[in-house]
PDB file of N, CA and C in Angstrom:
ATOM      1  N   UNK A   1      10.329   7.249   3.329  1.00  0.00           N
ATOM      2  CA  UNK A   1       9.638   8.522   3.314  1.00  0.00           C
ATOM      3  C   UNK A   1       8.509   8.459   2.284  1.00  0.00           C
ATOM      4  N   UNK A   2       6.921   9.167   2.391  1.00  0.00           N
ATOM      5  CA  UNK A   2       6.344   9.087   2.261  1.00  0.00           C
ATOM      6  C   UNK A   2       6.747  10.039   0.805  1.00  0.00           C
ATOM      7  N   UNK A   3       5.919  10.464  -0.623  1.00  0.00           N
ATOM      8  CA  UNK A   3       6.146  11.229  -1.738  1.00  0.00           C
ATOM      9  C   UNK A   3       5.538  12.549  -0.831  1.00  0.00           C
ATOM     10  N   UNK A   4       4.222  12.573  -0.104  1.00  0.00           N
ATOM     11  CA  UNK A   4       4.222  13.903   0.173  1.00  0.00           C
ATOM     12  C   UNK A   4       5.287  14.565   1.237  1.00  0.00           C
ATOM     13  N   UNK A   5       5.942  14.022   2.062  1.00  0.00           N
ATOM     14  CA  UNK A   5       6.529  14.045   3.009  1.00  0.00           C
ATOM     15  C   UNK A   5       8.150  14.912   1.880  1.00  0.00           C
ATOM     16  N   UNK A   6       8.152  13.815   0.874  1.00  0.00           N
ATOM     17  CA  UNK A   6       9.194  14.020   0.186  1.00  0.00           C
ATOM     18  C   UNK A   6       8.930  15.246  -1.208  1.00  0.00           C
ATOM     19  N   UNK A   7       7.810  15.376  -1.394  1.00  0.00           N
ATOM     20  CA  UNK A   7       7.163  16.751  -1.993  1.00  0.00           C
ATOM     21  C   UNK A   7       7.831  17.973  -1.376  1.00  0.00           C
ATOM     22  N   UNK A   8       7.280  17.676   0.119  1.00  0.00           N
ATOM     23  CA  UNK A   8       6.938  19.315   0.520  1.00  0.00           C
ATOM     24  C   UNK A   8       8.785  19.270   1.333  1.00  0.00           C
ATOM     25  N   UNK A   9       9.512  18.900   1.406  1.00  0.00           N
ATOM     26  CA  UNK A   9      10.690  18.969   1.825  1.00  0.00           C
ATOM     27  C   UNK A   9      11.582  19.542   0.610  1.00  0.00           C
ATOM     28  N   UNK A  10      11.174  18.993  -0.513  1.00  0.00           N
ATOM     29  CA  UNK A  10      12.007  19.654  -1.846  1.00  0.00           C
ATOM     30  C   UNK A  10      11.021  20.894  -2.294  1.00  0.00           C
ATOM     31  N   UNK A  11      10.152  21.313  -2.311  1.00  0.00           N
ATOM     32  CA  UNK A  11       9.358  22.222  -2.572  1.00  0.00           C
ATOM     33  C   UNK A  11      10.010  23.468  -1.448  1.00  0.00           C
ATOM     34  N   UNK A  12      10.248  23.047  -0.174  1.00  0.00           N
ATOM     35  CA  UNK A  12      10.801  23.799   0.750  1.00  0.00           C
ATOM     36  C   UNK A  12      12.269  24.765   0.262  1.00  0.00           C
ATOM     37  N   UNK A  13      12.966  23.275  -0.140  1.00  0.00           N
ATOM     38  CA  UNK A  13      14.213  23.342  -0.239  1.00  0.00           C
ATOM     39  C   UNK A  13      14.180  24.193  -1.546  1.00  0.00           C
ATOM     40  N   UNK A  14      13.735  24.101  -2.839  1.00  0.00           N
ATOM     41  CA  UNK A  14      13.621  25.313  -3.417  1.00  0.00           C
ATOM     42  C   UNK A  14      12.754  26.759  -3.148  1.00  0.00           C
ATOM     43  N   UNK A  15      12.435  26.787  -1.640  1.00  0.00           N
ATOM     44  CA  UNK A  15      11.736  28.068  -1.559  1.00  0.00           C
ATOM     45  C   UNK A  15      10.649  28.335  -1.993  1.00  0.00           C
ATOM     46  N   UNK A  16       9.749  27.476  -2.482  1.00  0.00           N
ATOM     47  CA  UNK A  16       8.245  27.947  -2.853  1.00  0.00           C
ATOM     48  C   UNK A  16       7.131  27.197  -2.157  1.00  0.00           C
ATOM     49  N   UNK A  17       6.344  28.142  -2.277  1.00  0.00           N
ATOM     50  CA  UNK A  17       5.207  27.786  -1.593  1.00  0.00           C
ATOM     51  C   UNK A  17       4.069  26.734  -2.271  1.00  0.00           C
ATOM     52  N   UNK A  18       3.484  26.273  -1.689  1.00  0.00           N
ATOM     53  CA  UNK A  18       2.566  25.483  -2.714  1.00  0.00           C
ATOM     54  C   UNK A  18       1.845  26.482  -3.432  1.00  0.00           C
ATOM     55  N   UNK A  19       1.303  27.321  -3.639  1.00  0.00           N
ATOM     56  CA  UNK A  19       0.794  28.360  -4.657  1.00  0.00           C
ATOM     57  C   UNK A  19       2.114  28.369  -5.491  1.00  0.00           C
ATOM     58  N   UNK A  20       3.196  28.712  -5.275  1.00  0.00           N
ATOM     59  CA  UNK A  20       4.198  28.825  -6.498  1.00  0.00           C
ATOM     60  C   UNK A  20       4.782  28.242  -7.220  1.00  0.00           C
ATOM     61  N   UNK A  21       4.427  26.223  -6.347  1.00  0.00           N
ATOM     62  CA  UNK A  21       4.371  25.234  -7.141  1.00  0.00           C
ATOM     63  C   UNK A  21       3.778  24.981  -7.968  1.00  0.00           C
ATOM     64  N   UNK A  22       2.251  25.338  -7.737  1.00  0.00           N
ATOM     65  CA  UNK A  22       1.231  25.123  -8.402  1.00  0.00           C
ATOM     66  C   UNK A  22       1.126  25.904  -9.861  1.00  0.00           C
ATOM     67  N   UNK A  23       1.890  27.473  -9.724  1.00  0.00           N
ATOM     68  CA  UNK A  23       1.684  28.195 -10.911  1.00  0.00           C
ATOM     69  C   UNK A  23       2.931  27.408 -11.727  1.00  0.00           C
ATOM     70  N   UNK A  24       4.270  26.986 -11.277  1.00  0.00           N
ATOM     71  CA  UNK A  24       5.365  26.125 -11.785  1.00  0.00           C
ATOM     72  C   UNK A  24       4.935  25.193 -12.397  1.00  0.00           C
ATOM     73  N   UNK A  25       4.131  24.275 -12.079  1.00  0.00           N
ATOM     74  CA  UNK A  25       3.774  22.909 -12.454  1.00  0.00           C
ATOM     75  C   UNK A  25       2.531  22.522 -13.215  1.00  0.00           C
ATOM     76  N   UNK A  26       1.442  23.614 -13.223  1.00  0.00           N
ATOM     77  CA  UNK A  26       0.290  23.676 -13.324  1.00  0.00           C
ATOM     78  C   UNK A  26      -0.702  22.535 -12.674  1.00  0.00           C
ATOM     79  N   UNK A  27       0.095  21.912 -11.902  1.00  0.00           N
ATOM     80  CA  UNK A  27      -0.776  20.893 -10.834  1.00  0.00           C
ATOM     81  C   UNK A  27      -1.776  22.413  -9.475  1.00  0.00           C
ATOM     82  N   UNK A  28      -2.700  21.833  -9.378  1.00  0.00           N
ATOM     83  CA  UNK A  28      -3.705  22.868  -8.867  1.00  0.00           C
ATOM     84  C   UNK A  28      -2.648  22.910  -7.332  1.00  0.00           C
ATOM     85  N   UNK A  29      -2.946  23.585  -6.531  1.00  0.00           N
ATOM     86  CA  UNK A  29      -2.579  24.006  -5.326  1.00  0.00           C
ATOM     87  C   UNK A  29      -3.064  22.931  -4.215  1.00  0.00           C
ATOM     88  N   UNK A  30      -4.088  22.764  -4.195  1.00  0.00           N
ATOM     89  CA  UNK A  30      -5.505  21.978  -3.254  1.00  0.00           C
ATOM     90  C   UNK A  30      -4.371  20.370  -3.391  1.00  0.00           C
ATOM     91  N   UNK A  31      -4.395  20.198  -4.977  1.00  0.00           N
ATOM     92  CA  UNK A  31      -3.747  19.043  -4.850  1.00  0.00           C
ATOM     93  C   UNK A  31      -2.356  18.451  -4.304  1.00  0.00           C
ATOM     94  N   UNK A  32      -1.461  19.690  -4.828  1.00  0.00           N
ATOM     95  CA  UNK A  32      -0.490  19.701  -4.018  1.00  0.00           C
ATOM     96  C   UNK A  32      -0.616  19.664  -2.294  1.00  0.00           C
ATOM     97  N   UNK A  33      -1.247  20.421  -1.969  1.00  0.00           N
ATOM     98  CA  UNK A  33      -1.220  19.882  -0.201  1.00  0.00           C
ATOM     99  C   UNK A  33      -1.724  18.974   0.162  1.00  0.00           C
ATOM    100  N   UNK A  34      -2.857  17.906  -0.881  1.00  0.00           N
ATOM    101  CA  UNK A  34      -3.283  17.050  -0.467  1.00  0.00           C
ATOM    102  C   UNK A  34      -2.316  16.112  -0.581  1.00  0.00           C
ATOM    103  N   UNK A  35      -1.200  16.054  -1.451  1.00  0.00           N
ATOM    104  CA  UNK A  35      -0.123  14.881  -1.301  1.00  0.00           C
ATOM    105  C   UNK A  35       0.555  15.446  -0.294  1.00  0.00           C
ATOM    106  N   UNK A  36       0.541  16.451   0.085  1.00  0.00           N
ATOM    107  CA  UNK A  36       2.083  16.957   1.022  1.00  0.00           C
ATOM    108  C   UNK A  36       1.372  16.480   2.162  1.00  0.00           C
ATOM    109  N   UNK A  37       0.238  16.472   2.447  1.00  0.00           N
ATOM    110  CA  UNK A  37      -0.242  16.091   3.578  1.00  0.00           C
ATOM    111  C   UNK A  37      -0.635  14.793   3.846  1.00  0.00           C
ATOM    112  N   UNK A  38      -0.890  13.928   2.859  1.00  0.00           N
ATOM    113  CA  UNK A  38      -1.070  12.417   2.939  1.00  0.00           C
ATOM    114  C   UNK A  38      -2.264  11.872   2.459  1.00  0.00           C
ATOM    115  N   UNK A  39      -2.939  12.638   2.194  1.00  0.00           N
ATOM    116  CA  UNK A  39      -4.673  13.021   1.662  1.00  0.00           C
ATOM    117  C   UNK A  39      -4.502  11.903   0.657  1.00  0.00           C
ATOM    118  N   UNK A  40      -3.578  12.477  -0.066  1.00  0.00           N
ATOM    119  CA  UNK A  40      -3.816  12.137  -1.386  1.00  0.00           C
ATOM    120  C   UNK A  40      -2.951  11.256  -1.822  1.00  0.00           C
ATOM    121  N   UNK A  41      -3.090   9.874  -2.097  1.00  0.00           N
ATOM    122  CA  UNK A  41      -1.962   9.173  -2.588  1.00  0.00           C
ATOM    123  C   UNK A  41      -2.096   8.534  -4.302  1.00  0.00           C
ATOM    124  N   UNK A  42      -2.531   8.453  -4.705  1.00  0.00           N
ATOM    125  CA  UNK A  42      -2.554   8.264  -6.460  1.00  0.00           C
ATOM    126  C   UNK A  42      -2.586   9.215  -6.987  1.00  0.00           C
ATOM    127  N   UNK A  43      -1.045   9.251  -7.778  1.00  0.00           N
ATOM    128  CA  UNK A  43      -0.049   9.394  -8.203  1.00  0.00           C
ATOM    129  C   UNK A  43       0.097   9.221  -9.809  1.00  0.00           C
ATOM    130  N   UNK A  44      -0.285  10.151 -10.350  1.00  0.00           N
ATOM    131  CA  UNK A  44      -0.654  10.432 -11.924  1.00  0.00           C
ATOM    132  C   UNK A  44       0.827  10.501 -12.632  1.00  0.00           C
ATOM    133  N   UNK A  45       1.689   9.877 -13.814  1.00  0.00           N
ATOM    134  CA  UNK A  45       2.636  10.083 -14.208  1.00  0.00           C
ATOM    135  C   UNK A  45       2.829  11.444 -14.573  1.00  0.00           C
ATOM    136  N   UNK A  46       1.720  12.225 -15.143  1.00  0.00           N
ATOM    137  CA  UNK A  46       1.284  13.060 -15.688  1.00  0.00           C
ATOM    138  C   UNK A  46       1.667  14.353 -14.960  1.00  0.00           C
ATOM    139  N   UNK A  47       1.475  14.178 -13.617  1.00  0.00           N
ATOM    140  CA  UNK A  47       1.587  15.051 -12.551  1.00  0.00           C
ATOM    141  C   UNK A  47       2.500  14.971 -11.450  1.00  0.00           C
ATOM    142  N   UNK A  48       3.638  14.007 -11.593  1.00  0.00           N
ATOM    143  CA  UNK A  48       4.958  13.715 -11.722  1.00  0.00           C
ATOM    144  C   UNK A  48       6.101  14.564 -12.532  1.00  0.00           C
ATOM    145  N   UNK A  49       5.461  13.940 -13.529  1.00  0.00           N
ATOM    146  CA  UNK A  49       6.571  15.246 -14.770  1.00  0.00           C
ATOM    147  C   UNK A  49       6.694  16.829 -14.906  1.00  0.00           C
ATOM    148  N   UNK A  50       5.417  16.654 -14.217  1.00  0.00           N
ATOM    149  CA  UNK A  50       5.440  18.474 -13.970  1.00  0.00           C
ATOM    150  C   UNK A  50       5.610  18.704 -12.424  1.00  0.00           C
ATOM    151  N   UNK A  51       6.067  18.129 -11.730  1.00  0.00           N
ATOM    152  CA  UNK A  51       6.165  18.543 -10.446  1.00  0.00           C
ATOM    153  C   UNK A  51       7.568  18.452 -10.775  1.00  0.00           C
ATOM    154  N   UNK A  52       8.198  17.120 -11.318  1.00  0.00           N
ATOM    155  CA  UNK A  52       9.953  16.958 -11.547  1.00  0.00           C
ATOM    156  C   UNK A  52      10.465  18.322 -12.364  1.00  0.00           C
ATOM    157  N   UNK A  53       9.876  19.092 -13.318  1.00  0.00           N
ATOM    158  CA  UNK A  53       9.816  19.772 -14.313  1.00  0.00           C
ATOM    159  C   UNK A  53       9.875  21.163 -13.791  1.00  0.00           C
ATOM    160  N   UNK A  54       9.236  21.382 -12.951  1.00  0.00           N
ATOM    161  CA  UNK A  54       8.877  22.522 -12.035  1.00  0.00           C
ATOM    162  C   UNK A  54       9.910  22.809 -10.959  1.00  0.00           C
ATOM    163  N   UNK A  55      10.188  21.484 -10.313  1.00  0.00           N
ATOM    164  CA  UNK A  55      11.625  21.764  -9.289  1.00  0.00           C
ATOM    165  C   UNK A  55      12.533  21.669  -9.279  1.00  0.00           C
ATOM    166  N   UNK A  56      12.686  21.184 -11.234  1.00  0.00           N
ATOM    167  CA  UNK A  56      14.405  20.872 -11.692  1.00  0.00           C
ATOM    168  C   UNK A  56      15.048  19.695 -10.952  1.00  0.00           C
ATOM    169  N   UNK A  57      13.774  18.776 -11.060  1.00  0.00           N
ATOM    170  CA  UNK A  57      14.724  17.467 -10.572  1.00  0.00           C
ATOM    171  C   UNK A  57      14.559  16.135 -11.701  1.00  0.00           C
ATOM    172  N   UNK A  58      15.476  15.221 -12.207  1.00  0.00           N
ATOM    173  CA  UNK A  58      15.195  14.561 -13.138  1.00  0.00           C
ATOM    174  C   UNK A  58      13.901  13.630 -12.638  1.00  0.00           C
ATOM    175  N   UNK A  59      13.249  13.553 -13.970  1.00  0.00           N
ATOM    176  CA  UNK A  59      11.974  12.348 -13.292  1.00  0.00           C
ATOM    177  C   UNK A  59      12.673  11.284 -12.225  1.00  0.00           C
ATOM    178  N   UNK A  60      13.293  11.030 -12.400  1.00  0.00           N
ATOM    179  CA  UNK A  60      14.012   9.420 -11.647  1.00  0.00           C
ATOM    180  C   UNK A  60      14.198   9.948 -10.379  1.00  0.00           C
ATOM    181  N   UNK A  61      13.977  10.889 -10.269  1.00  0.00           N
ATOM    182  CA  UNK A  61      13.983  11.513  -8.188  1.00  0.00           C
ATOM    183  C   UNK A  61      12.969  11.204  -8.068  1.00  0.00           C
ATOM    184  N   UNK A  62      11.671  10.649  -8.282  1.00  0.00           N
ATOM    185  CA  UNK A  62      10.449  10.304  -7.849  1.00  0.00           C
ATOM    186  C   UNK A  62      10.042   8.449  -8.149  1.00  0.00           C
ATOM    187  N   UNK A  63      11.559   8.169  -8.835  1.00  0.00           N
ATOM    188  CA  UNK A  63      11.062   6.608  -9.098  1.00  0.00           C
ATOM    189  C   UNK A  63      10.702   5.753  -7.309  1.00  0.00           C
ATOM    190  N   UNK A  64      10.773   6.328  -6.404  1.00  0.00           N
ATOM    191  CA  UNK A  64      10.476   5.159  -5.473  1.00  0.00           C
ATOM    192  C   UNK A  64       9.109   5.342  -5.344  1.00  0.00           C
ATOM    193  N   UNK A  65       8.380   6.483  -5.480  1.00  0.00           N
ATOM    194  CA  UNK A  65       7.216   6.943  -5.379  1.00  0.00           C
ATOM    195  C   UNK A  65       5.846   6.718  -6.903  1.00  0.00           C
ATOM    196  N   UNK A  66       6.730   6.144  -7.769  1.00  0.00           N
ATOM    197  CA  UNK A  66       6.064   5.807  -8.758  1.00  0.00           C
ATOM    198  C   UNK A  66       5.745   3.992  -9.156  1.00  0.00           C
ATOM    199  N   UNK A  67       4.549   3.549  -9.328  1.00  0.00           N
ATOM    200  CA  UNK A  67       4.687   2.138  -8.887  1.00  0.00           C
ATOM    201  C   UNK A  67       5.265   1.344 -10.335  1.00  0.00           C
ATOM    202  N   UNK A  68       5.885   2.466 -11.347  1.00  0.00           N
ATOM    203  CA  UNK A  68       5.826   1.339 -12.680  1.00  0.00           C
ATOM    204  C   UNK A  68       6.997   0.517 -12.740  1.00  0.00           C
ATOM    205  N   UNK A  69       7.007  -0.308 -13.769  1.00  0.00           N
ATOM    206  CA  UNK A  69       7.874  -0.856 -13.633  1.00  0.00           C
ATOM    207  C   UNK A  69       9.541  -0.552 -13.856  1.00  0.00           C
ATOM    208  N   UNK A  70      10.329  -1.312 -14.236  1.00  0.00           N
ATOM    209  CA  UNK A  70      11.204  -0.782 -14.470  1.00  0.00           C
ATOM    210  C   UNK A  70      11.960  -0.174 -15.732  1.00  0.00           C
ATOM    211  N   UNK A  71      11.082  -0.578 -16.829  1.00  0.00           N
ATOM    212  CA  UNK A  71      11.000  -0.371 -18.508  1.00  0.00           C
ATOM    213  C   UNK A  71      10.277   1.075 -18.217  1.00  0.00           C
ATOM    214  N   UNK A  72       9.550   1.108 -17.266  1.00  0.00           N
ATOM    215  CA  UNK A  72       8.472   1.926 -17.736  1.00  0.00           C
ATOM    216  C   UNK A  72       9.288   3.313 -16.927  1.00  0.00           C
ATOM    217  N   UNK A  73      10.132   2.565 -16.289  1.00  0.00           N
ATOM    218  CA  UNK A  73      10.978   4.141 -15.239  1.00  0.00           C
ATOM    219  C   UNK A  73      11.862   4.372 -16.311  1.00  0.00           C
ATOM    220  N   UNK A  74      12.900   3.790 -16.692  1.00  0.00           N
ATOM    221  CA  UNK A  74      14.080   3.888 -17.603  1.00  0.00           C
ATOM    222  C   UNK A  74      13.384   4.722 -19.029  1.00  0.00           C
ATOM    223  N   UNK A  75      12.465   4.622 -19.799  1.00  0.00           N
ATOM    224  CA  UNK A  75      11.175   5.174 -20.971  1.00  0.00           C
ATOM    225  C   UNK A  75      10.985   6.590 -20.030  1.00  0.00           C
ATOM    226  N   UNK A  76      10.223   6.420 -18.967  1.00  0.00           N
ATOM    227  CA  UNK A  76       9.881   8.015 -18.539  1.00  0.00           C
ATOM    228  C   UNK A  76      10.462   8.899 -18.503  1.00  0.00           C
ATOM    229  N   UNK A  77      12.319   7.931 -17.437  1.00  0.00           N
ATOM    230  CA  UNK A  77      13.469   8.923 -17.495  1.00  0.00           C
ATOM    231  C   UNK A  77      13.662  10.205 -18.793  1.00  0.00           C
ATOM    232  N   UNK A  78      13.252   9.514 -19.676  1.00  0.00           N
ATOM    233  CA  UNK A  78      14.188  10.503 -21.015  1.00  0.00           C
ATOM    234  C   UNK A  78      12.380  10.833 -21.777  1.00  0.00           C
ATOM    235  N   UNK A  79      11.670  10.745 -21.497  1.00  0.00           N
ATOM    236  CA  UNK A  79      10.370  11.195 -22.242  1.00  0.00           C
ATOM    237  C   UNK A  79       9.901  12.926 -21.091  1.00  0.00           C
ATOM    238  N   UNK A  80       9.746  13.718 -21.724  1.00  0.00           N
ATOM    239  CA  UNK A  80       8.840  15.221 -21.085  1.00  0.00           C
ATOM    240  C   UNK A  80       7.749  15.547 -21.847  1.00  0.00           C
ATOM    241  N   UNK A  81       7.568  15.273 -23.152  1.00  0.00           N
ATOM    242  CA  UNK A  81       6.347  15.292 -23.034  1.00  0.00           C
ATOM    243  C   UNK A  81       5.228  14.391 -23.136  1.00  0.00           C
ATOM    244  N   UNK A  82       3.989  14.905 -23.074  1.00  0.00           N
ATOM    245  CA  UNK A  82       3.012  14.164 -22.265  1.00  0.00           C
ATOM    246  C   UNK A  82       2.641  12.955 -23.668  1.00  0.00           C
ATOM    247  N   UNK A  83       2.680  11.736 -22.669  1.00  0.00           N
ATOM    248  CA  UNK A  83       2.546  10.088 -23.289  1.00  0.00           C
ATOM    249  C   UNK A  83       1.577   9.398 -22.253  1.00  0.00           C
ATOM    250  N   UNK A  84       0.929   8.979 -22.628  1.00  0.00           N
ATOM    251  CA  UNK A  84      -0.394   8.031 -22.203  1.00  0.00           C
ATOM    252  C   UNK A  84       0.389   6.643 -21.432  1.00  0.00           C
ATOM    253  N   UNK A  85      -0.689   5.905 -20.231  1.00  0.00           N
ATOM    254  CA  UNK A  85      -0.003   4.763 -20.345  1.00  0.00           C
ATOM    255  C   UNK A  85      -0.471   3.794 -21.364  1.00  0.00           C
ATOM    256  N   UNK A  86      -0.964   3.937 -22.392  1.00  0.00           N
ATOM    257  CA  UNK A  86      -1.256   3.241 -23.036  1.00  0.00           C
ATOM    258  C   UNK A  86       0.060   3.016 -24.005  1.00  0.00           C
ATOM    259  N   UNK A  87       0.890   4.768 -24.289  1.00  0.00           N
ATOM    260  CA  UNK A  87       1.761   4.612 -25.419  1.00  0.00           C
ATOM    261  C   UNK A  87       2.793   4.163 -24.924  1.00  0.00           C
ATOM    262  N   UNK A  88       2.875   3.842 -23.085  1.00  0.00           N
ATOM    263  CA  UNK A  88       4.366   3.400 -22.641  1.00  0.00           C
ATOM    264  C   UNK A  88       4.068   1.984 -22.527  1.00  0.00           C
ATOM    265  N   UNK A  89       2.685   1.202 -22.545  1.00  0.00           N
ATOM    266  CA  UNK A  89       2.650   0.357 -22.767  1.00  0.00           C
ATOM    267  C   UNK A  89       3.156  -0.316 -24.571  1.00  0.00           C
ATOM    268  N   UNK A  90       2.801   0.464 -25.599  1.00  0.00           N
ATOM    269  CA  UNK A  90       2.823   0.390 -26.763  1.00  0.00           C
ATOM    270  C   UNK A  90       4.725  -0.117 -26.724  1.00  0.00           C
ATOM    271  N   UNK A  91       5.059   1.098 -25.987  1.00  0.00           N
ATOM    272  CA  UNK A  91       6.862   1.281 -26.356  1.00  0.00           C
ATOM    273  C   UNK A  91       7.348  -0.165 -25.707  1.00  0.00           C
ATOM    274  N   UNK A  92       6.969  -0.227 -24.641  1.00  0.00           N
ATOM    275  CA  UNK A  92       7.555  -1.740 -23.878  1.00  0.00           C
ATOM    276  C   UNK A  92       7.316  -3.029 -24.608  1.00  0.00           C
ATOM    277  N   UNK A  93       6.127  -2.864 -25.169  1.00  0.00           N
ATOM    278  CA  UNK A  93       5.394  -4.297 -26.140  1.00  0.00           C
ATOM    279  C   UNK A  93       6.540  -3.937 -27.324  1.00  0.00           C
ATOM    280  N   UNK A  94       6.918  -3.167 -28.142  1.00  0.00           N
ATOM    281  CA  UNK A  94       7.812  -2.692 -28.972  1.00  0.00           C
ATOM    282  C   UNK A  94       9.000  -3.165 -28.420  1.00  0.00           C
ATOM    283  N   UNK A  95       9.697  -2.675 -27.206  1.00  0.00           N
ATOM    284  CA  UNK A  95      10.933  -3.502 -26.866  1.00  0.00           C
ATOM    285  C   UNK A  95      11.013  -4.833 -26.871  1.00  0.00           C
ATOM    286  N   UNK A  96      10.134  -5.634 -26.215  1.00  0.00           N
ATOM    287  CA  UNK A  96      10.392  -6.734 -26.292  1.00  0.00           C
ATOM    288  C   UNK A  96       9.945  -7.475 -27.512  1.00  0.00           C
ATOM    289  N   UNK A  97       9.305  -7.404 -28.333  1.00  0.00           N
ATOM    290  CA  UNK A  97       9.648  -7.694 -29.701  1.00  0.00           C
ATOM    291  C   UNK A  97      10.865  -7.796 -30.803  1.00  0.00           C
ATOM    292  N   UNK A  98      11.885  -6.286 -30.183  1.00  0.00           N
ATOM    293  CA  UNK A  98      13.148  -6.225 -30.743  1.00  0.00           C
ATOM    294  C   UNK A  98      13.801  -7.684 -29.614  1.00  0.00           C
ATOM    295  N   UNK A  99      13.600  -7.358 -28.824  1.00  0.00           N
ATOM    296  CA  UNK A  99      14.300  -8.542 -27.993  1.00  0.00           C
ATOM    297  C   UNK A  99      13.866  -9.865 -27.977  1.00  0.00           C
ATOM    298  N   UNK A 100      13.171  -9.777 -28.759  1.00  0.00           N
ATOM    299  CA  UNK A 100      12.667 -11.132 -28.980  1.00  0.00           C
ATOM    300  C   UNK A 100      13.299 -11.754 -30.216  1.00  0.00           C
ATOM    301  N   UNK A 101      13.318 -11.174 -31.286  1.00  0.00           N
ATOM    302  CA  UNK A 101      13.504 -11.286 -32.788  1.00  0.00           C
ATOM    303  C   UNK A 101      14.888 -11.283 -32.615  1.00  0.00           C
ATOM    304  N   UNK A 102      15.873 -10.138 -31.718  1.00  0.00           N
ATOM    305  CA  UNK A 102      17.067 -10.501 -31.962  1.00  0.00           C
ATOM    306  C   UNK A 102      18.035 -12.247 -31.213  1.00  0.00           C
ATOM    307  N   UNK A 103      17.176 -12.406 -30.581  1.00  0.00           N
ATOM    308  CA  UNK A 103      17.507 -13.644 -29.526  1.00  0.00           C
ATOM    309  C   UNK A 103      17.571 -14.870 -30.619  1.00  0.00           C
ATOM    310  N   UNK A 104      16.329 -14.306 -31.840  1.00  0.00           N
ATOM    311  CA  UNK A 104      15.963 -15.772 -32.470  1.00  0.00           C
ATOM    312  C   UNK A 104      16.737 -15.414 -33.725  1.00  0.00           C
ATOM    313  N   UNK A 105      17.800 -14.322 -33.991  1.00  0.00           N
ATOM    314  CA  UNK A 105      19.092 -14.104 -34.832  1.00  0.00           C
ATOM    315  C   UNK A 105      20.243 -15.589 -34.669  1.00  0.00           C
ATOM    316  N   UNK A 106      20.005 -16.244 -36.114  1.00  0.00           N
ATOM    317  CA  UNK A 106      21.909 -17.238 -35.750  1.00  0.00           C
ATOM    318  C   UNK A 106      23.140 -15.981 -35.421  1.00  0.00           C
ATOM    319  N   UNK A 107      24.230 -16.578 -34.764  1.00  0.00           N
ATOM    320  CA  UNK A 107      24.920 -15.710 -34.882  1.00  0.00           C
ATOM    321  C   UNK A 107      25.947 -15.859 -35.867  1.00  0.00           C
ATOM    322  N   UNK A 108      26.352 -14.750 -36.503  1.00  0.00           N
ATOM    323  CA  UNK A 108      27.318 -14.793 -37.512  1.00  0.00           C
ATOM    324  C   UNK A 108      28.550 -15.419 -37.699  1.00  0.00           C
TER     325      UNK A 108
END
């Protein structure tokens, strides 16, 4: 299933209209039907979190529809407010550093 396909089916399923998404989420209206309709396919993290945020679904209901990786899904899961991809790049370069340094630990 397509994200708009899968938008406007949960948007349904909670009863609102794309205008009442739009005031929910503060994603504009126009844009919302342009994903529900197929218009529109790039896919802002940014505008993810407030659509997940808006319909009470955890971010990770949209991981098939999001292309990052998998550091970068597991980081989003538990982050709401707004982070750059630059700073989820920052956090991942940060993980694997701990995972790096602990690998090159003797063990006790």
């Amino acid at each position: 299933m397509e994200f708009g396909e899968g938008l406007r089916q949960l948007r349904l399923a909670r009863g609102l209209t794309p205008s009442q998404l739009a005031s929910k989420s503060g994603v504009n209206t126009s844009q919302i039907l342009r994903y529900e309709s197929g218009e529109r396919k790039d896919l802002y993290f940014s505008t993810l979190k407030s659509l997940a945020k808006a319909l009470n679904v955890p971010l990770n209901y949209f991981d098939d529809y999001w292309d990052g990786t998998n550091a970068q899904k597991q980081i989003m899961s538990h982050v709401w407010e707004d982070i750059s991809p630059e700073e989820v790049r920052e956090i991942i370069d940060y993980m694997e550093f701990i995972h790096k340094r602990h690998e090159k630990k003797p063990f006790d």
